[in-house]
PDB file of N, CA and C in Angstrom:
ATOM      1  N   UNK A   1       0.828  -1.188   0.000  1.00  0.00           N
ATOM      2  CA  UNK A   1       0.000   0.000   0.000  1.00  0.00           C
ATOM      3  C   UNK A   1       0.878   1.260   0.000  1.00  0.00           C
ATOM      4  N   UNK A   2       2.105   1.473   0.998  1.00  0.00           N
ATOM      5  CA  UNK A   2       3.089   2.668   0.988  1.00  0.00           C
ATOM      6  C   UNK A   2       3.383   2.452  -0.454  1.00  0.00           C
ATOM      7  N   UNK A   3       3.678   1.596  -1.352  1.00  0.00           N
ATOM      8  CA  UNK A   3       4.298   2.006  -2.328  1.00  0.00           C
ATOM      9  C   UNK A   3       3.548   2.341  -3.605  1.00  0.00           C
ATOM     10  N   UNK A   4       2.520   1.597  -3.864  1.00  0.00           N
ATOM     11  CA  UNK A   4       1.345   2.199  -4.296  1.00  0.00           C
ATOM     12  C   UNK A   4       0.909   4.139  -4.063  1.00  0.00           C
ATOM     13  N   UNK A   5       0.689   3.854  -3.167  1.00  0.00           N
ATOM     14  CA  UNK A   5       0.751   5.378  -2.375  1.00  0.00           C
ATOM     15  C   UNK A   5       1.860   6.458  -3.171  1.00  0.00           C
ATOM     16  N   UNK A   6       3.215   6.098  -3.301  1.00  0.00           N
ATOM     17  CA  UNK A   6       4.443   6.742  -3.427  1.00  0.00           C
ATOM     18  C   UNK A   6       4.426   6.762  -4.903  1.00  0.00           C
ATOM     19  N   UNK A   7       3.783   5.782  -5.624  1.00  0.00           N
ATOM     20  CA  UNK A   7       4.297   6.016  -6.822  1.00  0.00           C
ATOM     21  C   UNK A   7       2.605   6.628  -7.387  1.00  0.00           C
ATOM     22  N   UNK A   8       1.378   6.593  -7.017  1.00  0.00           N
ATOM     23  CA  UNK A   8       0.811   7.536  -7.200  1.00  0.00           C
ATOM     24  C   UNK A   8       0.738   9.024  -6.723  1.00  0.00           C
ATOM     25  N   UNK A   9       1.616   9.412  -5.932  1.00  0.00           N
ATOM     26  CA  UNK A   9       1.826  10.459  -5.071  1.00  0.00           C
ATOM     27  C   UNK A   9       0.402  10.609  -4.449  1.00  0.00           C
ATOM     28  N   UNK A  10       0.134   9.722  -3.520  1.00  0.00           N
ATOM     29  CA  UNK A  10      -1.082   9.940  -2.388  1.00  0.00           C
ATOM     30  C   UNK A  10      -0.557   9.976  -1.253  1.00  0.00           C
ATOM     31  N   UNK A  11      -1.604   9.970  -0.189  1.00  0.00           N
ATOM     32  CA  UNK A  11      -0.810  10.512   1.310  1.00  0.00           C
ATOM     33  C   UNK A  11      -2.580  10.001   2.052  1.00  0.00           C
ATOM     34  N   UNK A  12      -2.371   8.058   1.824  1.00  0.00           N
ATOM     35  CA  UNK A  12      -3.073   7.891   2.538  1.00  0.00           C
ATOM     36  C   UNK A  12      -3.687   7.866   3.871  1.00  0.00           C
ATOM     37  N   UNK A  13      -4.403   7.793   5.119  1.00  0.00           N
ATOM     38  CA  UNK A  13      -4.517   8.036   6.134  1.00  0.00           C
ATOM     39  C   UNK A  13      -3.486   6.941   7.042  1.00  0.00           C
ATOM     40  N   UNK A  14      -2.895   7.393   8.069  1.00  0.00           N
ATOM     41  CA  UNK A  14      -2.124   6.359   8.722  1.00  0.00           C
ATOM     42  C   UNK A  14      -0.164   6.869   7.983  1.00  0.00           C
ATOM     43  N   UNK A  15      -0.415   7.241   6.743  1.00  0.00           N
ATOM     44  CA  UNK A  15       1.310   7.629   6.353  1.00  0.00           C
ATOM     45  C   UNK A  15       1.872   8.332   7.153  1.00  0.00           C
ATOM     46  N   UNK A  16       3.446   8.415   7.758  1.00  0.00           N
ATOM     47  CA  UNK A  16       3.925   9.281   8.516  1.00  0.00           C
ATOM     48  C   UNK A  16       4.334  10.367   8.203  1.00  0.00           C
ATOM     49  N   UNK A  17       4.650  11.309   9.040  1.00  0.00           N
ATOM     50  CA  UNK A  17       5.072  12.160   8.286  1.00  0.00           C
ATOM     51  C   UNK A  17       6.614  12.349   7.918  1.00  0.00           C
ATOM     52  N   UNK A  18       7.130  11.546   8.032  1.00  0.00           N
ATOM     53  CA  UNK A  18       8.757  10.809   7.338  1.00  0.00           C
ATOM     54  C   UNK A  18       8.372  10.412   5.767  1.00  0.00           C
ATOM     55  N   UNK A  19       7.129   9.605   5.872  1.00  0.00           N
ATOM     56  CA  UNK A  19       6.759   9.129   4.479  1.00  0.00           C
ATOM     57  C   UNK A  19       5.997  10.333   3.174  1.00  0.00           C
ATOM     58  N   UNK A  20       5.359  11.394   4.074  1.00  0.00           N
ATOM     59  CA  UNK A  20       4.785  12.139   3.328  1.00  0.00           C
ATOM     60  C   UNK A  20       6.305  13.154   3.054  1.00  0.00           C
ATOM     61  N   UNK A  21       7.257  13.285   4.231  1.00  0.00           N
ATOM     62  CA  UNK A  21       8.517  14.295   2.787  1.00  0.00           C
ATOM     63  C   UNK A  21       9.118  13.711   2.062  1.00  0.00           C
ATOM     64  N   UNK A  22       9.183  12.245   1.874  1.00  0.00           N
ATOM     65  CA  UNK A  22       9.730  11.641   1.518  1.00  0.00           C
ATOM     66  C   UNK A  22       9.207  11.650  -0.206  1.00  0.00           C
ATOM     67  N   UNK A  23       7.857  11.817   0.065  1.00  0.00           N
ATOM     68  CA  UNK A  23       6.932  11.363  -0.954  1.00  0.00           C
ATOM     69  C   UNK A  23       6.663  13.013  -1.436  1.00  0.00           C
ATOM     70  N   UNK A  24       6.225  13.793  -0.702  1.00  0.00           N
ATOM     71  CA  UNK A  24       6.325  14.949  -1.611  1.00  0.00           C
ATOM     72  C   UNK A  24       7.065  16.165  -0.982  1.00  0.00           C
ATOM     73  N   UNK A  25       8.147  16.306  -0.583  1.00  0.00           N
ATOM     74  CA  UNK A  25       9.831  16.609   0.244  1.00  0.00           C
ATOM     75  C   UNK A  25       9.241  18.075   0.673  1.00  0.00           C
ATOM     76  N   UNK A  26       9.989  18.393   1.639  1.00  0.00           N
ATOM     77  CA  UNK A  26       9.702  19.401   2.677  1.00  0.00           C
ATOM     78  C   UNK A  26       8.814  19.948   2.272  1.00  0.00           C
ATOM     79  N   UNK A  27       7.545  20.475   3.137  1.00  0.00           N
ATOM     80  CA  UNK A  27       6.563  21.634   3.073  1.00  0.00           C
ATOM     81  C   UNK A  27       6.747  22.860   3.066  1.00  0.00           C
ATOM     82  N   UNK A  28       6.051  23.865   2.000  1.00  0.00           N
ATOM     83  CA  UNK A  28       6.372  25.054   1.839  1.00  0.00           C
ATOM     84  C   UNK A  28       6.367  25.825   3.275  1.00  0.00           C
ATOM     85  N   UNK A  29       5.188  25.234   4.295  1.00  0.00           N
ATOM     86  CA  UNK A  29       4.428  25.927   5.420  1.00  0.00           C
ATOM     87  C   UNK A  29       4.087  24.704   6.751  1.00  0.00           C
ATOM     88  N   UNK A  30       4.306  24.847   7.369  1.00  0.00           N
ATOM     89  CA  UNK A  30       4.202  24.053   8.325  1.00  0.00           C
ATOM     90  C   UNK A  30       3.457  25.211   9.842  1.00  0.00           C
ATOM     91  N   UNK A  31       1.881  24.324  10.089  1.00  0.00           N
ATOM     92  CA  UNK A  31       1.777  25.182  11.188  1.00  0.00           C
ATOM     93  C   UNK A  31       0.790  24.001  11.608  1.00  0.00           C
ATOM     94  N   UNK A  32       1.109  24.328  13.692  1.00  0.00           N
ATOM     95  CA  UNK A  32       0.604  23.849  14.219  1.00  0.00           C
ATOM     96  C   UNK A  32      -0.885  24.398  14.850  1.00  0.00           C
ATOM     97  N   UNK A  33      -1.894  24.279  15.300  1.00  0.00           N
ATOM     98  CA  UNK A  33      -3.216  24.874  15.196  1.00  0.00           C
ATOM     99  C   UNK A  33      -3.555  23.654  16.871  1.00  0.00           C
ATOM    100  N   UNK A  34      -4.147  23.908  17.807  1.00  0.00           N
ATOM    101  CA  UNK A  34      -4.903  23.048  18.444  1.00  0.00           C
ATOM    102  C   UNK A  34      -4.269  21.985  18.485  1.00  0.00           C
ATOM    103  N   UNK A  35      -3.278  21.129  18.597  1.00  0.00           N
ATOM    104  CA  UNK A  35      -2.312  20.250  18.320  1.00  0.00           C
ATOM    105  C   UNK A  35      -2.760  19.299  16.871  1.00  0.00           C
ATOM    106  N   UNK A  36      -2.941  20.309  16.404  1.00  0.00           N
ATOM    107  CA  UNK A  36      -3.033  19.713  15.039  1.00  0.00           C
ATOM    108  C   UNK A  36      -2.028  20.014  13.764  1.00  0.00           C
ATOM    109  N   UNK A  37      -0.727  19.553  12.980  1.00  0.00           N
ATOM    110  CA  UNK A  37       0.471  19.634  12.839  1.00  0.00           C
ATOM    111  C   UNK A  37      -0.559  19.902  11.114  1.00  0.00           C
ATOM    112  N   UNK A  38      -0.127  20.769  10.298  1.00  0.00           N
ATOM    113  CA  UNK A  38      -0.372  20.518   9.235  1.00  0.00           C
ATOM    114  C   UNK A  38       0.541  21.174   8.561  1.00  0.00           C
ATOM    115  N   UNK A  39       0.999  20.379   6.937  1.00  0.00           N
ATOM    116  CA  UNK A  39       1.925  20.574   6.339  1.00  0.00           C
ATOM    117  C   UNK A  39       0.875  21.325   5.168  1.00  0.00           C
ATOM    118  N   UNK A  40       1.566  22.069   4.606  1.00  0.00           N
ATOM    119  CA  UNK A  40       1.079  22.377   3.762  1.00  0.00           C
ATOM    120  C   UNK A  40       2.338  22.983   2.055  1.00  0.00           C
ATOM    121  N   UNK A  41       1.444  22.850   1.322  1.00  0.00           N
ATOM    122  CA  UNK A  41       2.438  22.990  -0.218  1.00  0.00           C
ATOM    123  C   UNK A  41       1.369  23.502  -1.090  1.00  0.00           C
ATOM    124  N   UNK A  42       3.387  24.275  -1.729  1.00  0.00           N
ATOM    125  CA  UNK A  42       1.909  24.978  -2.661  1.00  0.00           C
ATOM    126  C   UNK A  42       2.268  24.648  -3.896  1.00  0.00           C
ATOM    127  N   UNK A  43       1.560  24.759  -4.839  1.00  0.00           N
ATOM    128  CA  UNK A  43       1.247  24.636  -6.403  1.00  0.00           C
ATOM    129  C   UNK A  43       1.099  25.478  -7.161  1.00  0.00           C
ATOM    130  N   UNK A  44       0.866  24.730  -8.351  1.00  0.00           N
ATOM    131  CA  UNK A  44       0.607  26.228  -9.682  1.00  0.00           C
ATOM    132  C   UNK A  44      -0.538  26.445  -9.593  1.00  0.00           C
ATOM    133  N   UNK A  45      -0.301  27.842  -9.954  1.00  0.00           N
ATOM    134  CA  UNK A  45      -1.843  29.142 -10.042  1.00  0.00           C
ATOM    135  C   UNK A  45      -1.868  29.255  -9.085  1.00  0.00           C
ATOM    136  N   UNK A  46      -1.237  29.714  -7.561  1.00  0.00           N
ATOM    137  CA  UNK A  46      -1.716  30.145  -6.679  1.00  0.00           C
ATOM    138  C   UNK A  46      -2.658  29.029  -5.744  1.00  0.00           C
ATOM    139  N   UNK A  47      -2.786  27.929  -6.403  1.00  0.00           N
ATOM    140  CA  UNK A  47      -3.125  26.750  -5.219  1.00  0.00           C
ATOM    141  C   UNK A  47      -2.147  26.151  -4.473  1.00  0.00           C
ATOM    142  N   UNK A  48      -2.621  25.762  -3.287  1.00  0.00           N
ATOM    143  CA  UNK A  48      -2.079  24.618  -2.563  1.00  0.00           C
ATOM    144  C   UNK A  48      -2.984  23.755  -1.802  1.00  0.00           C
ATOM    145  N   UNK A  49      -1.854  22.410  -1.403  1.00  0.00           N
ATOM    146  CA  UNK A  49      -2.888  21.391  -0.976  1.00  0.00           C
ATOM    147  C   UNK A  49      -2.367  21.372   0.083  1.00  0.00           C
ATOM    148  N   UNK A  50      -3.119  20.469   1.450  1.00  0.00           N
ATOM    149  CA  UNK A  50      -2.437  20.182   2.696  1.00  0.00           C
ATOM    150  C   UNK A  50      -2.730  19.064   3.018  1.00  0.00           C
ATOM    151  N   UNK A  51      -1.851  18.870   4.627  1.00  0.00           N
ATOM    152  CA  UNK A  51      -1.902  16.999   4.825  1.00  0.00           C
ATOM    153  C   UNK A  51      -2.209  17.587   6.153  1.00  0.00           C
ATOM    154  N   UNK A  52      -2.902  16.941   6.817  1.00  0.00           N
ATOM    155  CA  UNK A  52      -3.092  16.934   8.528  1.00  0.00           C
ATOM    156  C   UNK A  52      -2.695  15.909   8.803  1.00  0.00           C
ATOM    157  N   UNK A  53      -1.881  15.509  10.272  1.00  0.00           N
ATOM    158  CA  UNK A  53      -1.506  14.986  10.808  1.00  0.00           C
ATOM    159  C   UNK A  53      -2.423  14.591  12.149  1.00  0.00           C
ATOM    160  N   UNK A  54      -2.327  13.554  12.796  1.00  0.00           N
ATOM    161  CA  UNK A  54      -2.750  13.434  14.207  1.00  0.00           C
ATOM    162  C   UNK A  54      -1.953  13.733  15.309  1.00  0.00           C
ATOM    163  N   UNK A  55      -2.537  13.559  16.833  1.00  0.00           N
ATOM    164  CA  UNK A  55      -1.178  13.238  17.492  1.00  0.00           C
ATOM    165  C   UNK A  55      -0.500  12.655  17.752  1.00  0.00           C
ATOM    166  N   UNK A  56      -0.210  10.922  16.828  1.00  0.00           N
ATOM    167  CA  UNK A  56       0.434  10.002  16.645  1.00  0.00           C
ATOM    168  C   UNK A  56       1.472  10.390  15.243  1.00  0.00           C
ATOM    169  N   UNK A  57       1.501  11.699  14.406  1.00  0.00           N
ATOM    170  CA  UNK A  57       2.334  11.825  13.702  1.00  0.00           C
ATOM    171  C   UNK A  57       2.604  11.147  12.328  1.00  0.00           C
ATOM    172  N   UNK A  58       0.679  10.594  12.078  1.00  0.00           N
ATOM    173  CA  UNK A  58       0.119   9.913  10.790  1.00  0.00           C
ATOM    174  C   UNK A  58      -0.885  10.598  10.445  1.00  0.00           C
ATOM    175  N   UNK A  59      -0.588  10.631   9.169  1.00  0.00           N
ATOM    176  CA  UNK A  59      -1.544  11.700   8.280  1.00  0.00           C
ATOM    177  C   UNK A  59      -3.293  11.708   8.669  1.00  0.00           C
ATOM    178  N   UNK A  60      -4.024  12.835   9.261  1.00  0.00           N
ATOM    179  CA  UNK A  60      -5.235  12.394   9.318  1.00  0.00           C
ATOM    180  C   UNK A  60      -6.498  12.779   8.083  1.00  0.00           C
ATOM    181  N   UNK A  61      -6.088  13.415   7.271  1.00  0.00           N
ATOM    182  CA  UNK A  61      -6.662  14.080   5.904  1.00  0.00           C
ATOM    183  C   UNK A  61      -5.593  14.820   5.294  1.00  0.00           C
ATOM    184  N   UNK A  62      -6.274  15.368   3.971  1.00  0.00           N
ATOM    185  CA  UNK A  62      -5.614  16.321   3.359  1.00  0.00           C
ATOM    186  C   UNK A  62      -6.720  17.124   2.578  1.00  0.00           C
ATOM    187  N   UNK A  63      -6.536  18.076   1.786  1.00  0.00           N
ATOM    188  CA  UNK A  63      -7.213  19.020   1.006  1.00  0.00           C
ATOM    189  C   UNK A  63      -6.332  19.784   0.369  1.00  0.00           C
TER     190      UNK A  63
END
């Protein structure tokens, strides 16, 4: 499943966050909120997407 994951560039629920820079390498933005760790990156046209983390330090969504 991690590698599946890696070679579609997804960031399924449970990935760490070792596996998500690994998979799409340091975040433009990194902020913590309510102990909630989220990485965030940005893209073309002025978008970006993000990954939330839990407090076990595995991805809990993204957008």
């Amino acid at each position: 499943q991690r590698r599946a994951a890696i070679i579609n560039q997804r960031t399924p629920p449970g990935m760490t966050q070792r596996d998500v820079e690994s998979l799409l390498g340091r975040p433009d933005k990194v902020s913590n909120r309510n102990g909630e760790l989220r990485y965030v990156y940005n893209q073309k046209k002025g978008r970006s997407s993000s990954v939330t983390f839990d407090e076990h330090g595995c991805v809990k969504g993204k957008r």
